[in-house]
C-alpha atoms as a PDB file:
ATOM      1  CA  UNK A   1      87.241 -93.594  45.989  1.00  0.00           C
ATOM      2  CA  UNK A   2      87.159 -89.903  46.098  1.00  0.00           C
ATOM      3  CA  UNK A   3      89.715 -89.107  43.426  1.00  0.00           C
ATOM      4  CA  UNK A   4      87.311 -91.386  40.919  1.00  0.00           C
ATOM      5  CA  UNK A   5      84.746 -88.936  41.975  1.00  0.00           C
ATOM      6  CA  UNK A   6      86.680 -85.815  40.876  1.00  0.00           C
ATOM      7  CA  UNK A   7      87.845 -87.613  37.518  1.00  0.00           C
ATOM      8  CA  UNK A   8      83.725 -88.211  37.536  1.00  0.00           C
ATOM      9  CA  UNK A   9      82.711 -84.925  37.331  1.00  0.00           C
ATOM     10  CA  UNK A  10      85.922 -83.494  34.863  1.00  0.00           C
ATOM     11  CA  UNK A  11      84.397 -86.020  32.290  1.00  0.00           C
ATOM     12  CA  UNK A  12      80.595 -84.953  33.023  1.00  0.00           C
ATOM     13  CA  UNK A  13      81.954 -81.613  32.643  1.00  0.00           C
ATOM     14  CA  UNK A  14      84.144 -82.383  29.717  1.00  0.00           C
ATOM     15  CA  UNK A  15      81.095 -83.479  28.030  1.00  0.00           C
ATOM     16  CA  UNK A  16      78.829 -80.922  28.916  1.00  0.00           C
ATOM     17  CA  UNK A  17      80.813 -78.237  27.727  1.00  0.00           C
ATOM     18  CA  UNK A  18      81.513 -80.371  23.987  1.00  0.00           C
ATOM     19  CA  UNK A  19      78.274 -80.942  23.978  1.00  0.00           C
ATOM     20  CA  UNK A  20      77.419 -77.374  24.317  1.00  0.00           C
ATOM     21  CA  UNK A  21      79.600 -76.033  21.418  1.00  0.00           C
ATOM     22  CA  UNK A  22      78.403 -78.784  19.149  1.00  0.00           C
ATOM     23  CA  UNK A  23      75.172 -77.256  19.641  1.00  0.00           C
ATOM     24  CA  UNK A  24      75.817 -73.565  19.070  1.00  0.00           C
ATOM     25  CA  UNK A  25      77.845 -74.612  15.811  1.00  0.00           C
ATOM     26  CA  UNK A  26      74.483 -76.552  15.064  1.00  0.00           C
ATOM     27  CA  UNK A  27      72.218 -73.860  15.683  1.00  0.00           C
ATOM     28  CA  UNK A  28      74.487 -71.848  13.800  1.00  0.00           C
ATOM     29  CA  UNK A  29      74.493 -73.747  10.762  1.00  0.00           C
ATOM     30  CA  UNK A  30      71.159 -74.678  10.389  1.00  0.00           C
ATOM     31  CA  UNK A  31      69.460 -70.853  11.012  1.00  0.00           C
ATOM     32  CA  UNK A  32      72.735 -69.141   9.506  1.00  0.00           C
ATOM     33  CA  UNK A  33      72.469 -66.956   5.924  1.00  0.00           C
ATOM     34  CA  UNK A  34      74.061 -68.930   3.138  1.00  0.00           C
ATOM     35  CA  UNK A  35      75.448 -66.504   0.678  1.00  0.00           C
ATOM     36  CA  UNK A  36      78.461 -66.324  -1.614  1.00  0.00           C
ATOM     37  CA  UNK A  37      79.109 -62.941  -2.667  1.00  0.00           C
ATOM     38  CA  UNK A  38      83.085 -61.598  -4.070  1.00  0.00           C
ATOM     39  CA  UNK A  39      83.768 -60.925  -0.342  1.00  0.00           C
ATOM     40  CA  UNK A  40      82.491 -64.227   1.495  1.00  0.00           C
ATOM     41  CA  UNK A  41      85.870 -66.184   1.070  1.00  0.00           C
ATOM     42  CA  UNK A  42      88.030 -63.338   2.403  1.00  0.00           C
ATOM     43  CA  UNK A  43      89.566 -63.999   5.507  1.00  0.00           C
ATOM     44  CA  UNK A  44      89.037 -60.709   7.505  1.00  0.00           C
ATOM     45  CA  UNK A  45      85.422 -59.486   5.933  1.00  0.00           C
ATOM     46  CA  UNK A  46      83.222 -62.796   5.795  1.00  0.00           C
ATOM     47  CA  UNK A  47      80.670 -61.269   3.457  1.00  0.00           C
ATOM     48  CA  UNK A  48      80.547 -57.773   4.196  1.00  0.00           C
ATOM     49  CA  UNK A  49      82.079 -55.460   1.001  1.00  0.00           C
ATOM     50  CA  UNK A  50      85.269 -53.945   2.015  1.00  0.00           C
ATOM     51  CA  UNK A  51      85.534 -50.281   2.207  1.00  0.00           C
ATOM     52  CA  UNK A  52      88.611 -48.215   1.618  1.00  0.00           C
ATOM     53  CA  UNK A  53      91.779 -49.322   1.454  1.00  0.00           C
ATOM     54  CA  UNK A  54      93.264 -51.725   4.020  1.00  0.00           C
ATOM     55  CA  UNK A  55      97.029 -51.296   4.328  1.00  0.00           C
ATOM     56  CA  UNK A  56      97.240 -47.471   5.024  1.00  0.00           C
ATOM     57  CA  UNK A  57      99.486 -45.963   7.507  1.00  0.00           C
ATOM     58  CA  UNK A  58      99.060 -44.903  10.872  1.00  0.00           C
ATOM     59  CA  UNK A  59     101.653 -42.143  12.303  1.00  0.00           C
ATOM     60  CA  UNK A  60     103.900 -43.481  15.417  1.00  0.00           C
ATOM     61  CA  UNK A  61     101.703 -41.300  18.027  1.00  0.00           C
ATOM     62  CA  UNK A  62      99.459 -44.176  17.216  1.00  0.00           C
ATOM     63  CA  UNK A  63     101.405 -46.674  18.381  1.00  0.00           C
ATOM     64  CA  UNK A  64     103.103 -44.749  21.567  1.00  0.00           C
ATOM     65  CA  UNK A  65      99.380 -43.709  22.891  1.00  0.00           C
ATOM     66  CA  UNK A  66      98.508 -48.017  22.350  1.00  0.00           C
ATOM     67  CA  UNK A  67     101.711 -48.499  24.401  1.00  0.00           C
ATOM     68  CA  UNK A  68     100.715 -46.283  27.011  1.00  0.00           C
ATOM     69  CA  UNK A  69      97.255 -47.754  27.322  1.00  0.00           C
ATOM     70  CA  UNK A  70      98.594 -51.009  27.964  1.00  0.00           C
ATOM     71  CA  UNK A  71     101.446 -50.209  30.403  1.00  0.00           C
ATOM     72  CA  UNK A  72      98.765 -47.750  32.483  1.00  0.00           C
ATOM     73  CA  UNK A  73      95.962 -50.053  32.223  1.00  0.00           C
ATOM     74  CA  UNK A  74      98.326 -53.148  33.149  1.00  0.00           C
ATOM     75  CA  UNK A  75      99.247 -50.748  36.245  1.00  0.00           C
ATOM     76  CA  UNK A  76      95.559 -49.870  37.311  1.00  0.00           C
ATOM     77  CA  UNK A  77      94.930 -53.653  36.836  1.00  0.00           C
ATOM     78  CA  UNK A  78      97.496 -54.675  39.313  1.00  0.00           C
ATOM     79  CA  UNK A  79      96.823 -51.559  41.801  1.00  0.00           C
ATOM     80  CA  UNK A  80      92.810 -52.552  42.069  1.00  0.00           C
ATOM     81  CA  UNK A  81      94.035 -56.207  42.859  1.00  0.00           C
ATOM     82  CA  UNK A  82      96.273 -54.687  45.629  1.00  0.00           C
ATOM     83  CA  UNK A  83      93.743 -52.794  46.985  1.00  0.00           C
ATOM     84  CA  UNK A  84      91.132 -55.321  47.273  1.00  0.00           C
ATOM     85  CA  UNK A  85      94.071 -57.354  49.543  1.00  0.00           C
ATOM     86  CA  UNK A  86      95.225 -54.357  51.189  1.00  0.00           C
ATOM     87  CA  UNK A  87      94.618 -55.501  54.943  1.00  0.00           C
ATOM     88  CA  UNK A  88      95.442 -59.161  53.894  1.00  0.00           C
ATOM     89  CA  UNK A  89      98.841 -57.770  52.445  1.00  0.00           C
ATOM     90  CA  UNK A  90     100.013 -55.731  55.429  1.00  0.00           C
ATOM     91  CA  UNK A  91     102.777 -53.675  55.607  1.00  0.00           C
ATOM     92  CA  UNK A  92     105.162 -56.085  53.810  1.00  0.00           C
ATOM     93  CA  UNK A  93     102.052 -55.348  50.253  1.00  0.00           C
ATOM     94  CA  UNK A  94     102.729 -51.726  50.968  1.00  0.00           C
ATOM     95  CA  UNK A  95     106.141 -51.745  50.708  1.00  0.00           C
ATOM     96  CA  UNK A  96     105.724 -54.094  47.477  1.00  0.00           C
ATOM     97  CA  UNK A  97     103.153 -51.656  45.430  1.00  0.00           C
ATOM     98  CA  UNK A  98     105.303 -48.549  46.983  1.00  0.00           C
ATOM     99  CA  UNK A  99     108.070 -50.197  44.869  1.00  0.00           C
ATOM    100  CA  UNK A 100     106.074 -51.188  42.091  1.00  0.00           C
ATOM    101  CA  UNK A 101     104.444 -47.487  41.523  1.00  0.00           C
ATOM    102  CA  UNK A 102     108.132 -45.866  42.239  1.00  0.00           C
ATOM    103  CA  UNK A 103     109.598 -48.358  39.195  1.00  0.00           C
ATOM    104  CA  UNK A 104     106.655 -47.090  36.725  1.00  0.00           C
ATOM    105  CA  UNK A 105     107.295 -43.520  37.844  1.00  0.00           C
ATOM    106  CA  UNK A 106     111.031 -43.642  36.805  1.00  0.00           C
ATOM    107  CA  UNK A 107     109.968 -45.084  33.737  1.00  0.00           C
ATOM    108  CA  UNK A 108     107.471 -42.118  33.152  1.00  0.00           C
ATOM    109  CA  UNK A 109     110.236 -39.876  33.885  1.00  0.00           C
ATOM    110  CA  UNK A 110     112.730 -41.586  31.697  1.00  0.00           C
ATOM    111  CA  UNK A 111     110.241 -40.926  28.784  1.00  0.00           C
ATOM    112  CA  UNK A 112     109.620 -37.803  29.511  1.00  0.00           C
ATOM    113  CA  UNK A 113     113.315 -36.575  29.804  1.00  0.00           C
ATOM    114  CA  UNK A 114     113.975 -38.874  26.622  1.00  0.00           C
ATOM    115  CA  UNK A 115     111.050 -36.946  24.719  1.00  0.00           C
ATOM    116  CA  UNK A 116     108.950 -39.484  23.887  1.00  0.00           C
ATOM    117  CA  UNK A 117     106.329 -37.689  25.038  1.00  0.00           C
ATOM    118  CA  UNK A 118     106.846 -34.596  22.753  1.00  0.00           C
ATOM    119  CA  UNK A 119     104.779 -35.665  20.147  1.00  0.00           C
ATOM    120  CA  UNK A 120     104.340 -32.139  18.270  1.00  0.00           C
ATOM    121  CA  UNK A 121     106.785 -30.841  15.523  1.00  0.00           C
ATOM    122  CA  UNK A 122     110.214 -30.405  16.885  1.00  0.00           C
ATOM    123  CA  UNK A 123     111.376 -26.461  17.193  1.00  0.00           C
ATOM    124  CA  UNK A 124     113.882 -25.270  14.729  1.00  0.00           C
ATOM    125  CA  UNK A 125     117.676 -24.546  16.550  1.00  0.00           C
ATOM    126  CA  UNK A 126     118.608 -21.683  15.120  1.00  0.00           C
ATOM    127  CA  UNK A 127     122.642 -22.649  14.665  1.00  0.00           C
ATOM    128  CA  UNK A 128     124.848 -20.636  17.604  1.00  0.00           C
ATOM    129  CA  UNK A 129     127.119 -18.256  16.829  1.00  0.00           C
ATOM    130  CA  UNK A 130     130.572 -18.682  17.372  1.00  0.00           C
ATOM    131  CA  UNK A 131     132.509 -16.280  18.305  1.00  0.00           C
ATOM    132  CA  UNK A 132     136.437 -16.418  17.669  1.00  0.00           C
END
């Protein structure tokens, strides 16, 4: 009788939350602008003029400071969920995020010997002399 119950208030729930988008959409339609302008039917601007030029290029620092972000923010993300369960982790969750923090440090490391974080212009070698 109780498992009816749960499958009871999935449906009721089910239904609430259809029920809920069918009425935003509603709303939505019914109060929304209706205009059709050059720039209504494409896919990215919906109506508003586009500006510029879309397919320009962005230089590779771009794209290594967007990496960064995400590894470092992934890592902050998983430290303030360890520390939240620090006394419920123990020792044994110590050990873990001592592991986990000494695996992105070699990776920092590794980039930095690799220079991948040497983003300026590259100093000119002057070629060595040999001598005979």
């Amino acid at each position: 009788m109780e498992d009816t119950a749960n499958y009871w208030v999935l449906l009721v729930y089910a239904v609430a939350v259809i029920g809920l988008v069918a009425g935003m959409v509603g709303v939505s339609f019914a109060l929304g602008q209706r205009h059709m302008q050059r720039a209504t039917r494409e896919p990215f601007e919906s109506g508003i003029v586009p500006v510029g030029y879309g397919r320009f290029r962005l230089p590779i620092q771009f794209y290594l400071v967007a990496m960064f972000f995400v590894i470092f923010d992934l890592e902050a993300a998983f430290l303030y969920a360890w520390a939240t369960a620090v006394r419920a982790a123990g020792w044994s969750g110590y050990l873990v995020i001592l592991v986990f923090i000494a695996a992105l440090l070699a990776a920092l490391v590794y980039l930095w010997r690799a220079k991948a974080l040497d983003w300026g212009p590259r100093p000119r070698q002057l070629p060595r002399p040999r001598h005979g």
